[in-house]
PDB file of N, CA and C in Angstrom:
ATOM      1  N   UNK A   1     184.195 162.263 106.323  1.00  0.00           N
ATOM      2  CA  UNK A   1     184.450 162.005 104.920  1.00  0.00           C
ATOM      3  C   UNK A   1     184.002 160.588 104.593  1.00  0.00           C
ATOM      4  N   UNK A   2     183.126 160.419 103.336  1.00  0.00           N
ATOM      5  CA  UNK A   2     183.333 158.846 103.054  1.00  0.00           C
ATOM      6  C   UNK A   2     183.469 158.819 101.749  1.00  0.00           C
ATOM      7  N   UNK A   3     184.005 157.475 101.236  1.00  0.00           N
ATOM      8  CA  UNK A   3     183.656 156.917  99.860  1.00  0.00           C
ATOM      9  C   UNK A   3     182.859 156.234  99.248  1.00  0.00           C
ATOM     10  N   UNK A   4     182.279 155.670  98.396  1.00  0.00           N
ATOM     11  CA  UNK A   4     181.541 154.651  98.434  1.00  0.00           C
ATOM     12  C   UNK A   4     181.442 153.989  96.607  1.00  0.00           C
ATOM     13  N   UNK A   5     181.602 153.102  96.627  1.00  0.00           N
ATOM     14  CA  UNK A   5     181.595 152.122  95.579  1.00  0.00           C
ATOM     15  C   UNK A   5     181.090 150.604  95.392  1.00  0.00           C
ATOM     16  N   UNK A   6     181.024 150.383  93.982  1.00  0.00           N
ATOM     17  CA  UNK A   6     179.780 150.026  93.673  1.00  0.00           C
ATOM     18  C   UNK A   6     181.186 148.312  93.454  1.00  0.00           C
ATOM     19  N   UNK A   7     180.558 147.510  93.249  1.00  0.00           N
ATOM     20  CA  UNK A   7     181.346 146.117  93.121  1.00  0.00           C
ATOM     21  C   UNK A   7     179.997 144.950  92.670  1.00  0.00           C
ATOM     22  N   UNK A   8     180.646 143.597  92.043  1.00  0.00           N
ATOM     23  CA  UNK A   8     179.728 142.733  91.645  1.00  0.00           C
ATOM     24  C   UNK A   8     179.857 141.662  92.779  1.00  0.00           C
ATOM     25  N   UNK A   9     178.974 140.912  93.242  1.00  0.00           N
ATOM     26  CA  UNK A   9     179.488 139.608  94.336  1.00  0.00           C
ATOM     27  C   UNK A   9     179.939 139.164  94.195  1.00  0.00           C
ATOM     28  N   UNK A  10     180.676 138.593  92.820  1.00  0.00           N
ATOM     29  CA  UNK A  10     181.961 138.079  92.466  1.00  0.00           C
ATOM     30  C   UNK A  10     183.208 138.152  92.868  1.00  0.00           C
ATOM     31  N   UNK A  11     183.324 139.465  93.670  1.00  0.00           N
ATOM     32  CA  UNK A  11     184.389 140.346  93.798  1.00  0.00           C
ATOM     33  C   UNK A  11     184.290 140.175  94.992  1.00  0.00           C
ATOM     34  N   UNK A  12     183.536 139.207  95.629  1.00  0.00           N
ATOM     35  CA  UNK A  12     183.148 139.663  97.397  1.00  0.00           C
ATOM     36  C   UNK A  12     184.509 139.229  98.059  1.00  0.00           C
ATOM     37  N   UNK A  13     185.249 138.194  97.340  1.00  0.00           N
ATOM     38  CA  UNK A  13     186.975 137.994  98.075  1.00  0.00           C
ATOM     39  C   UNK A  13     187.599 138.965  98.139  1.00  0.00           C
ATOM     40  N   UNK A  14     187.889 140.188  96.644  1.00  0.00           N
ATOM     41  CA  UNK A  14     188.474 140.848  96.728  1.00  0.00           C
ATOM     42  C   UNK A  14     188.404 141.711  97.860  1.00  0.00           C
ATOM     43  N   UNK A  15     187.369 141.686  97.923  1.00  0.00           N
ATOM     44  CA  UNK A  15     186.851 143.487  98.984  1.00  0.00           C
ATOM     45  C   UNK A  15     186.907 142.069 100.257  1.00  0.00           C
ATOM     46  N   UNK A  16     186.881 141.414 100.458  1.00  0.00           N
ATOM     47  CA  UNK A  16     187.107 141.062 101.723  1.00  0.00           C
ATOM     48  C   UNK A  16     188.654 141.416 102.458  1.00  0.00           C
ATOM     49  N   UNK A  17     189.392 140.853 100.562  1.00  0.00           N
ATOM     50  CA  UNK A  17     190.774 140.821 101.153  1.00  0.00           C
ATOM     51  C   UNK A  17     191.720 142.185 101.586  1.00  0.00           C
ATOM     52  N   UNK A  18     190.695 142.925 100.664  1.00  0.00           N
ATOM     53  CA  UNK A  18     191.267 144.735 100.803  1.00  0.00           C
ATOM     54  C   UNK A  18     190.577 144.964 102.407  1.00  0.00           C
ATOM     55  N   UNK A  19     189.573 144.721 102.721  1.00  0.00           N
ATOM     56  CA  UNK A  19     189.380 145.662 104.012  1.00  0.00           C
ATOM     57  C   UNK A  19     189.785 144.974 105.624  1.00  0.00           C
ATOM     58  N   UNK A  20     190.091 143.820 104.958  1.00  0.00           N
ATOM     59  CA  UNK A  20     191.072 143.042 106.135  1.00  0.00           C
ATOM     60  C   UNK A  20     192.663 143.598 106.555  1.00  0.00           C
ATOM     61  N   UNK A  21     192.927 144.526 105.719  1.00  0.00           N
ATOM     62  CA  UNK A  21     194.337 144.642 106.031  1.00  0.00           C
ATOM     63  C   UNK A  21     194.342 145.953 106.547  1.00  0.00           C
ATOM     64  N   UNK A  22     195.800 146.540 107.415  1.00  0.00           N
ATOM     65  CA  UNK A  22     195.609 148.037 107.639  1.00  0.00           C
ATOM     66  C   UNK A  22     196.150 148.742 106.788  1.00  0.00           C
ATOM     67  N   UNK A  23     195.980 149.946 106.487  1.00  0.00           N
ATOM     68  CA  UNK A  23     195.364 150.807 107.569  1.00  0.00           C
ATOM     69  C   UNK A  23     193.897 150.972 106.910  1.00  0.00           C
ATOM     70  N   UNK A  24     193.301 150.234 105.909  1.00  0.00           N
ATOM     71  CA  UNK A  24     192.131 149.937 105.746  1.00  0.00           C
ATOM     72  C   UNK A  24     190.857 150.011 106.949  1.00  0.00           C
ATOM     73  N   UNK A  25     191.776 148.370 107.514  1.00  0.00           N
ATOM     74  CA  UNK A  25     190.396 148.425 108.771  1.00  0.00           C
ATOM     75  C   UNK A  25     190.259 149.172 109.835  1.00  0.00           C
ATOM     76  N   UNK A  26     191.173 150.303 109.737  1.00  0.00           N
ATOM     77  CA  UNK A  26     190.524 151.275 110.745  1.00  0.00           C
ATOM     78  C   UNK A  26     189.459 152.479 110.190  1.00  0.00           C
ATOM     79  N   UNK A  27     189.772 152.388 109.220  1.00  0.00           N
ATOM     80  CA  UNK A  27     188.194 152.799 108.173  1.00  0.00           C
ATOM     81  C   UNK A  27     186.802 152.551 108.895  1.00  0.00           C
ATOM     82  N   UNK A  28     186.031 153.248 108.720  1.00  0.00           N
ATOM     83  CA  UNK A  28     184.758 152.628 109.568  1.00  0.00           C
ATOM     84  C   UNK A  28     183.917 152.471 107.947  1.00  0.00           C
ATOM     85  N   UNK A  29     183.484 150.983 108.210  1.00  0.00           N
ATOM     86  CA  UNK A  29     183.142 150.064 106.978  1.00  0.00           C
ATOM     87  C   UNK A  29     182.106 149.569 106.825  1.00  0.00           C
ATOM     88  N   UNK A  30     181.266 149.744 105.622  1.00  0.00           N
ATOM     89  CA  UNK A  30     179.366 149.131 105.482  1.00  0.00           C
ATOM     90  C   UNK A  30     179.069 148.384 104.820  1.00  0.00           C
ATOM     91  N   UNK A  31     178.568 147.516 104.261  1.00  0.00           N
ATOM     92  CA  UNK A  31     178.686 147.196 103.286  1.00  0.00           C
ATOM     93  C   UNK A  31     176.898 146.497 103.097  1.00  0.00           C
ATOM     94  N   UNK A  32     176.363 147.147 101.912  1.00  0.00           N
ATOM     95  CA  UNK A  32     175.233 147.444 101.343  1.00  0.00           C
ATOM     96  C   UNK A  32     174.755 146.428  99.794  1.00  0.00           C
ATOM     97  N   UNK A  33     173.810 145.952 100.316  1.00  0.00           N
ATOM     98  CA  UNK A  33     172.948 145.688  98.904  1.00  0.00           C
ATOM     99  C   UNK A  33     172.556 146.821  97.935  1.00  0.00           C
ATOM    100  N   UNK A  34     172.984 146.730  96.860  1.00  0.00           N
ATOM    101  CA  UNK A  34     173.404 148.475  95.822  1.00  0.00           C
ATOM    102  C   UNK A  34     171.389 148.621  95.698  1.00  0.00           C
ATOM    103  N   UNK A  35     170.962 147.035  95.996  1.00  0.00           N
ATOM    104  CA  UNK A  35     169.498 147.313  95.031  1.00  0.00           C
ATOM    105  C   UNK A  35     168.359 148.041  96.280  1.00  0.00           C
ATOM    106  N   UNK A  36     169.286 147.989  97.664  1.00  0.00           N
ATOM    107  CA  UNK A  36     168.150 148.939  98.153  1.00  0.00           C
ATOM    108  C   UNK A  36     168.187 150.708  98.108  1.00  0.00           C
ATOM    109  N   UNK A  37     169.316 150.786  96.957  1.00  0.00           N
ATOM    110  CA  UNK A  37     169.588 151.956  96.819  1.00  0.00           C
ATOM    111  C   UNK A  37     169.259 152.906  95.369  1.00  0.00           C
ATOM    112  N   UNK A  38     168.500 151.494  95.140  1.00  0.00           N
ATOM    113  CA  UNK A  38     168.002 151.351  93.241  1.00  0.00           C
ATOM    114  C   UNK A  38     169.608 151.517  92.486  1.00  0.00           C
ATOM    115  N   UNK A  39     171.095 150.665  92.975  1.00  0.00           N
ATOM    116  CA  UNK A  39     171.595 150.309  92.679  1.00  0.00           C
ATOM    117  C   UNK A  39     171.998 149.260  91.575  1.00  0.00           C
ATOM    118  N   UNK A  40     173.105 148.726  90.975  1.00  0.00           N
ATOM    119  CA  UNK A  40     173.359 147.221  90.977  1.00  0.00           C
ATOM    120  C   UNK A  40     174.044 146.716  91.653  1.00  0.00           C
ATOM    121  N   UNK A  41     174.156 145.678  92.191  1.00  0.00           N
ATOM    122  CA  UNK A  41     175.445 145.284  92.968  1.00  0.00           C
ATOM    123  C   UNK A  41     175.951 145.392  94.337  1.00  0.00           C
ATOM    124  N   UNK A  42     176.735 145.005  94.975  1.00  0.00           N
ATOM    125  CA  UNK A  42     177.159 145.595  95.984  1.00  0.00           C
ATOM    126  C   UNK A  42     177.537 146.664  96.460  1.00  0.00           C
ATOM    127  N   UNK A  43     177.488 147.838  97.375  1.00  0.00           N
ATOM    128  CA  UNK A  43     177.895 148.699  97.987  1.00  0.00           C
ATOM    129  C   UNK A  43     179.044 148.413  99.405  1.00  0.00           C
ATOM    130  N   UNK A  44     180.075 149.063  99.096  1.00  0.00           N
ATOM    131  CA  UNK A  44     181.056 149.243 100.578  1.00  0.00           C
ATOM    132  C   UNK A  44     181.324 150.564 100.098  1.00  0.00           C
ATOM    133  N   UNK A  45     181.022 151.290 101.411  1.00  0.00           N
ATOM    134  CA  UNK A  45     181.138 152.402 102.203  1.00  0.00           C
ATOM    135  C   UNK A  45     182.329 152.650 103.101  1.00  0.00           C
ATOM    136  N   UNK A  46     183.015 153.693 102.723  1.00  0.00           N
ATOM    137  CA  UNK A  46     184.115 153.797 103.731  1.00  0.00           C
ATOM    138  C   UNK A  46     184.048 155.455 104.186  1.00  0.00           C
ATOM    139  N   UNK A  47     183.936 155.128 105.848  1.00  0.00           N
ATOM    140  CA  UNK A  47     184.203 156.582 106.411  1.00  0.00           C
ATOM    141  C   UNK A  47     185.341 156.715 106.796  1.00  0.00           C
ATOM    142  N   UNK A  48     185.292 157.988 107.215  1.00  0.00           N
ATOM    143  CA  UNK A  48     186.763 158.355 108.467  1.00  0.00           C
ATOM    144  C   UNK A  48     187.326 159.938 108.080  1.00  0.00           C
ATOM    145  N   UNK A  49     188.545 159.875 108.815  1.00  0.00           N
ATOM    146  CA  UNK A  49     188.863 161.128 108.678  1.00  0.00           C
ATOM    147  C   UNK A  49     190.040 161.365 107.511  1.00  0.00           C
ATOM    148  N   UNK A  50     189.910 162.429 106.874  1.00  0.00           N
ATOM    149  CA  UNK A  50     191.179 162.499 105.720  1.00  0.00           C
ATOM    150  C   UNK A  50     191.845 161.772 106.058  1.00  0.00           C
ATOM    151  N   UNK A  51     192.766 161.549 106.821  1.00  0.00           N
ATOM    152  CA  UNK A  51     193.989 160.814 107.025  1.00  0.00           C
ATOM    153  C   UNK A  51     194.231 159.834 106.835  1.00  0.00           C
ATOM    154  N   UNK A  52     193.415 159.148 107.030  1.00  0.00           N
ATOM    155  CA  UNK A  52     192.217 157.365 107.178  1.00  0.00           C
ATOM    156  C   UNK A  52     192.095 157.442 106.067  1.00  0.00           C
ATOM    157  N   UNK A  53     191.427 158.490 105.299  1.00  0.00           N
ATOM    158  CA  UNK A  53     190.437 157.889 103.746  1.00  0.00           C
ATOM    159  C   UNK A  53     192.198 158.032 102.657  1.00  0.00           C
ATOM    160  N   UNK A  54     192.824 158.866 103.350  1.00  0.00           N
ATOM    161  CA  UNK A  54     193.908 158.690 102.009  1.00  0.00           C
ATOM    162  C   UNK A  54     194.711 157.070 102.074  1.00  0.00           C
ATOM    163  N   UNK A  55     194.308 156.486 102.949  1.00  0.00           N
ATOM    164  CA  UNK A  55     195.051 154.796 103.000  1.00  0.00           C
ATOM    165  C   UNK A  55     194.370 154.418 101.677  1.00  0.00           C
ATOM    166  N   UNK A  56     193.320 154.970 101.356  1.00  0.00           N
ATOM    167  CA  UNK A  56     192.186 154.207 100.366  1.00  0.00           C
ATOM    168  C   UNK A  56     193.227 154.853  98.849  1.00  0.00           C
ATOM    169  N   UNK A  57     194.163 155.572  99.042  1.00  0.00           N
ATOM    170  CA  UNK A  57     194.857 155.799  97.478  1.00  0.00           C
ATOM    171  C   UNK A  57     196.446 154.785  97.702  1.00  0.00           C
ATOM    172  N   UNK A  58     196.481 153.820  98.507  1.00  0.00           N
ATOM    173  CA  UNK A  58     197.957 153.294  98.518  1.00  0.00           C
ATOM    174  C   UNK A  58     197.029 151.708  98.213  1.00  0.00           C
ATOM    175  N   UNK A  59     195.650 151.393  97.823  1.00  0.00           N
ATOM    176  CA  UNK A  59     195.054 150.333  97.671  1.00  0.00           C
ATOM    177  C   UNK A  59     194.540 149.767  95.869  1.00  0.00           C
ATOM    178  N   UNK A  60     194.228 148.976  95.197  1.00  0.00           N
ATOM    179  CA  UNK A  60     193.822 148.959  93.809  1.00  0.00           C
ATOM    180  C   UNK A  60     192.210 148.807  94.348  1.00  0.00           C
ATOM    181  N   UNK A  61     191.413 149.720  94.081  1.00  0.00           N
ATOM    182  CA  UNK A  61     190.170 149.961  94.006  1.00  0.00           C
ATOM    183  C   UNK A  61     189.737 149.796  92.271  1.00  0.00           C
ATOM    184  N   UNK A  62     190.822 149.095  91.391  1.00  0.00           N
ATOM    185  CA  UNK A  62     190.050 149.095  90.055  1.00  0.00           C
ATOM    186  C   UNK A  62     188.772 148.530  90.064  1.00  0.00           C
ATOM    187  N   UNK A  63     188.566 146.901  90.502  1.00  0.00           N
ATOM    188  CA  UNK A  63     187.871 146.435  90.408  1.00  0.00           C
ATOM    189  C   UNK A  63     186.315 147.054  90.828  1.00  0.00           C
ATOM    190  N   UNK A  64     185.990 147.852  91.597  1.00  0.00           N
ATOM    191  CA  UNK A  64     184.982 148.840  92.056  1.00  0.00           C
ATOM    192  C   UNK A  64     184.892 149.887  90.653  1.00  0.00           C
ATOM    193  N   UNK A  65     183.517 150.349  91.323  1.00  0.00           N
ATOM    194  CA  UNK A  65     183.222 152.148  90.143  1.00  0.00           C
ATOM    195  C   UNK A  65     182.994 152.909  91.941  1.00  0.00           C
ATOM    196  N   UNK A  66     183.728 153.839  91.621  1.00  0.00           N
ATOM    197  CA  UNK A  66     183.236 154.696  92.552  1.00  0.00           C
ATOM    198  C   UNK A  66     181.870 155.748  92.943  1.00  0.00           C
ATOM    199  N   UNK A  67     180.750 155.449  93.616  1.00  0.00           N
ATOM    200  CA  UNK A  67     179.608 156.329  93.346  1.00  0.00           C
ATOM    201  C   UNK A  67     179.825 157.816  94.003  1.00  0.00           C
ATOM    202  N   UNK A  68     179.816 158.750  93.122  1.00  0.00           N
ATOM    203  CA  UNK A  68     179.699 160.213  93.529  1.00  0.00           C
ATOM    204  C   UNK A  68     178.502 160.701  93.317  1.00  0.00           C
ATOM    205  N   UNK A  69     178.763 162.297  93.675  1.00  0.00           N
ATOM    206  CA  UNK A  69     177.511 163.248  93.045  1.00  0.00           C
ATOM    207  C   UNK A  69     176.195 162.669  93.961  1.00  0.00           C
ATOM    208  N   UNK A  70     175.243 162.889  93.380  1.00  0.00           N
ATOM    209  CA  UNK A  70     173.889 162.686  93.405  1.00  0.00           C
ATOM    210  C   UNK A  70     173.582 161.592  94.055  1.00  0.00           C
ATOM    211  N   UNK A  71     174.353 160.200  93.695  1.00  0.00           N
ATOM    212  CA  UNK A  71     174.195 159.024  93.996  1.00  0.00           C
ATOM    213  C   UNK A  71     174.410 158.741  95.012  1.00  0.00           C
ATOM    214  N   UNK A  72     175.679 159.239  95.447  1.00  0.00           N
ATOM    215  CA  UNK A  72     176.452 159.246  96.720  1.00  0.00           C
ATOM    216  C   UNK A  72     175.674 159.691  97.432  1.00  0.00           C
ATOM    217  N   UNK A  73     175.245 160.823  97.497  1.00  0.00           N
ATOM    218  CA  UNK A  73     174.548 161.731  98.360  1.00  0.00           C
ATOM    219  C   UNK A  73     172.976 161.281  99.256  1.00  0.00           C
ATOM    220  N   UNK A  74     172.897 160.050  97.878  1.00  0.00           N
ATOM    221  CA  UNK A  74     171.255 159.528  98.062  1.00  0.00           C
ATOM    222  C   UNK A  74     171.611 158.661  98.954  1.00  0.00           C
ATOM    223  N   UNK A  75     172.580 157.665  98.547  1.00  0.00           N
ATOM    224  CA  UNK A  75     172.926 156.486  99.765  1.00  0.00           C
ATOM    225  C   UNK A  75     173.298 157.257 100.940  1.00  0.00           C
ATOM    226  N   UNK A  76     173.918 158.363 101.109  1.00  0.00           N
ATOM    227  CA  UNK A  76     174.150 158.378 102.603  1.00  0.00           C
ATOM    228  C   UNK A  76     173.111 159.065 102.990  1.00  0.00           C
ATOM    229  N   UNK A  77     171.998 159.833 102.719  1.00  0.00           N
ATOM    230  CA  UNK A  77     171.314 159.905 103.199  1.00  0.00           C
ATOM    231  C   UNK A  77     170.132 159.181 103.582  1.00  0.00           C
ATOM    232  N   UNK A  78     169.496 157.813 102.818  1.00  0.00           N
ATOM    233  CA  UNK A  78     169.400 156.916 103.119  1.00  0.00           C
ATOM    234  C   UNK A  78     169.938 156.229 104.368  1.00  0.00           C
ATOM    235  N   UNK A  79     170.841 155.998 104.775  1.00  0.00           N
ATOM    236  CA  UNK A  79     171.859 155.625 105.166  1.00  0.00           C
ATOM    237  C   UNK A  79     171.721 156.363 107.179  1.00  0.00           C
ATOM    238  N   UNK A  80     171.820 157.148 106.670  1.00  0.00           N
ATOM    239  CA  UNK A  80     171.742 157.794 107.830  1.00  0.00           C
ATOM    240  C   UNK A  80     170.029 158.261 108.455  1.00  0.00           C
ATOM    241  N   UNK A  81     168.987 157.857 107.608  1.00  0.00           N
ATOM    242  CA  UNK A  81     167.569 157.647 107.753  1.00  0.00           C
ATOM    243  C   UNK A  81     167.318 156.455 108.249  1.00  0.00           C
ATOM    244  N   UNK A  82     168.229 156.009 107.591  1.00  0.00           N
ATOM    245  CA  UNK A  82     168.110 154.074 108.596  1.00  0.00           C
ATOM    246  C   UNK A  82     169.017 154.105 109.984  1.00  0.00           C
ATOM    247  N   UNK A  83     169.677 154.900 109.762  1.00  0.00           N
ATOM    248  CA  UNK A  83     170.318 154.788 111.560  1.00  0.00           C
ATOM    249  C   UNK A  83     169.415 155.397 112.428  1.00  0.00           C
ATOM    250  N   UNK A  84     168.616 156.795 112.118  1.00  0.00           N
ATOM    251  CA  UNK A  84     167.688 157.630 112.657  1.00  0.00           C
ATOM    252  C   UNK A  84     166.803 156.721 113.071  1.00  0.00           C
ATOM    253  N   UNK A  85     166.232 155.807 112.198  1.00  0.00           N
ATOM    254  CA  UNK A  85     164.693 155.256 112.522  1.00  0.00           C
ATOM    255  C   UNK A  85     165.486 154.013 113.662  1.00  0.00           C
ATOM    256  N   UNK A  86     166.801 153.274 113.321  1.00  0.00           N
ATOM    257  CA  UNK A  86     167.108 152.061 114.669  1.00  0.00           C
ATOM    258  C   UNK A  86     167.877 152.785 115.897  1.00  0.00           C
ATOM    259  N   UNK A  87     168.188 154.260 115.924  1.00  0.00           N
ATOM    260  CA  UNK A  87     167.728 154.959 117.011  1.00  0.00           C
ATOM    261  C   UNK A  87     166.723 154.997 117.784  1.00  0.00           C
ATOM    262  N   UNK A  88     165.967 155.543 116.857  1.00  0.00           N
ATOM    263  CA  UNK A  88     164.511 155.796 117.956  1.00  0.00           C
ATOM    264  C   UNK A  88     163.580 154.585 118.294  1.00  0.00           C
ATOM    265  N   UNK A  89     164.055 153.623 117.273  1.00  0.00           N
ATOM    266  CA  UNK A  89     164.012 151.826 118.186  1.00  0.00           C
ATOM    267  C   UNK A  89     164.019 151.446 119.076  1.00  0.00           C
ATOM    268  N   UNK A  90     165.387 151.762 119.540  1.00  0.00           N
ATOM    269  CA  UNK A  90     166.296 151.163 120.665  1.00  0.00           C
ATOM    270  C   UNK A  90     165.633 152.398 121.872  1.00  0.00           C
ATOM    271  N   UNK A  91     164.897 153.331 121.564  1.00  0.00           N
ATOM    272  CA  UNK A  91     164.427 154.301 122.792  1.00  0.00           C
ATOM    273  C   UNK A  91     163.012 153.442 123.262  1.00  0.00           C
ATOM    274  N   UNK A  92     162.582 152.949 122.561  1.00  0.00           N
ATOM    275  CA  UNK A  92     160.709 151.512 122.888  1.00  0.00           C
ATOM    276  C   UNK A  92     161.682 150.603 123.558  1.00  0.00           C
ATOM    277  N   UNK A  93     162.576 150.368 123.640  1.00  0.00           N
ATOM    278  CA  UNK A  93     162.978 148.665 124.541  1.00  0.00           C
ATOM    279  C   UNK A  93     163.277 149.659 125.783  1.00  0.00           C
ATOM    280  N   UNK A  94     163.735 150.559 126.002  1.00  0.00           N
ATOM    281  CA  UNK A  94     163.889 151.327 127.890  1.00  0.00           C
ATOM    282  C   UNK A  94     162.843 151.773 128.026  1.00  0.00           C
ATOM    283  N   UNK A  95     161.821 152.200 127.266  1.00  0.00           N
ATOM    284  CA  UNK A  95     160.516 153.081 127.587  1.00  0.00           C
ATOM    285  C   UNK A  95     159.534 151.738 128.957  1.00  0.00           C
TER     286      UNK A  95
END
């Protein structure tokens, strides 16, 4: 499961101060330039399992927009195209 939302750098304390605490930081956590996503703004990404992602409703996420749908879908797949390609990276340094 993940979430993902959009924030201004202004805000970079806030979201520091939210993902420093638990049960937050056992969240597995990203955090993205929105503009390589033809975004604005910052991106943090939060995975994990239901259990984990419902800590994310006992938190104030106002300050964020949350990206769904389409958008969502583009960043993580993105996302997971960039882990694919520093996979098969890390296979040229043992070759």
């Amino acid at each position: 499961m993940y979430r993902i939302f959009q924030y201004e750098g202004s805000e970079e304390s806030k979201v520091d101060k939210l993902i420093s605490g638990d049960p937050i930081s056992w969240l597995g956590i990203d955090r993205k330039d929105g503009t390589s996503f033809g975004l604005k703004g910052k991106l943090i990404i939060f995975q994990g399992n239901s259990d984990l992602m419902k800590s994310l409703e006992a938190v104030d996420l106002s300050f964020m927009k949350e990206i769904k749908g389409e958008d969502g879908e583009k960043v993580m797949q993105a996302l997971k195209e960039e882990s694919d390609r520093a996979a098969g990276g890390i296979g040229f340094i043992f070759d």
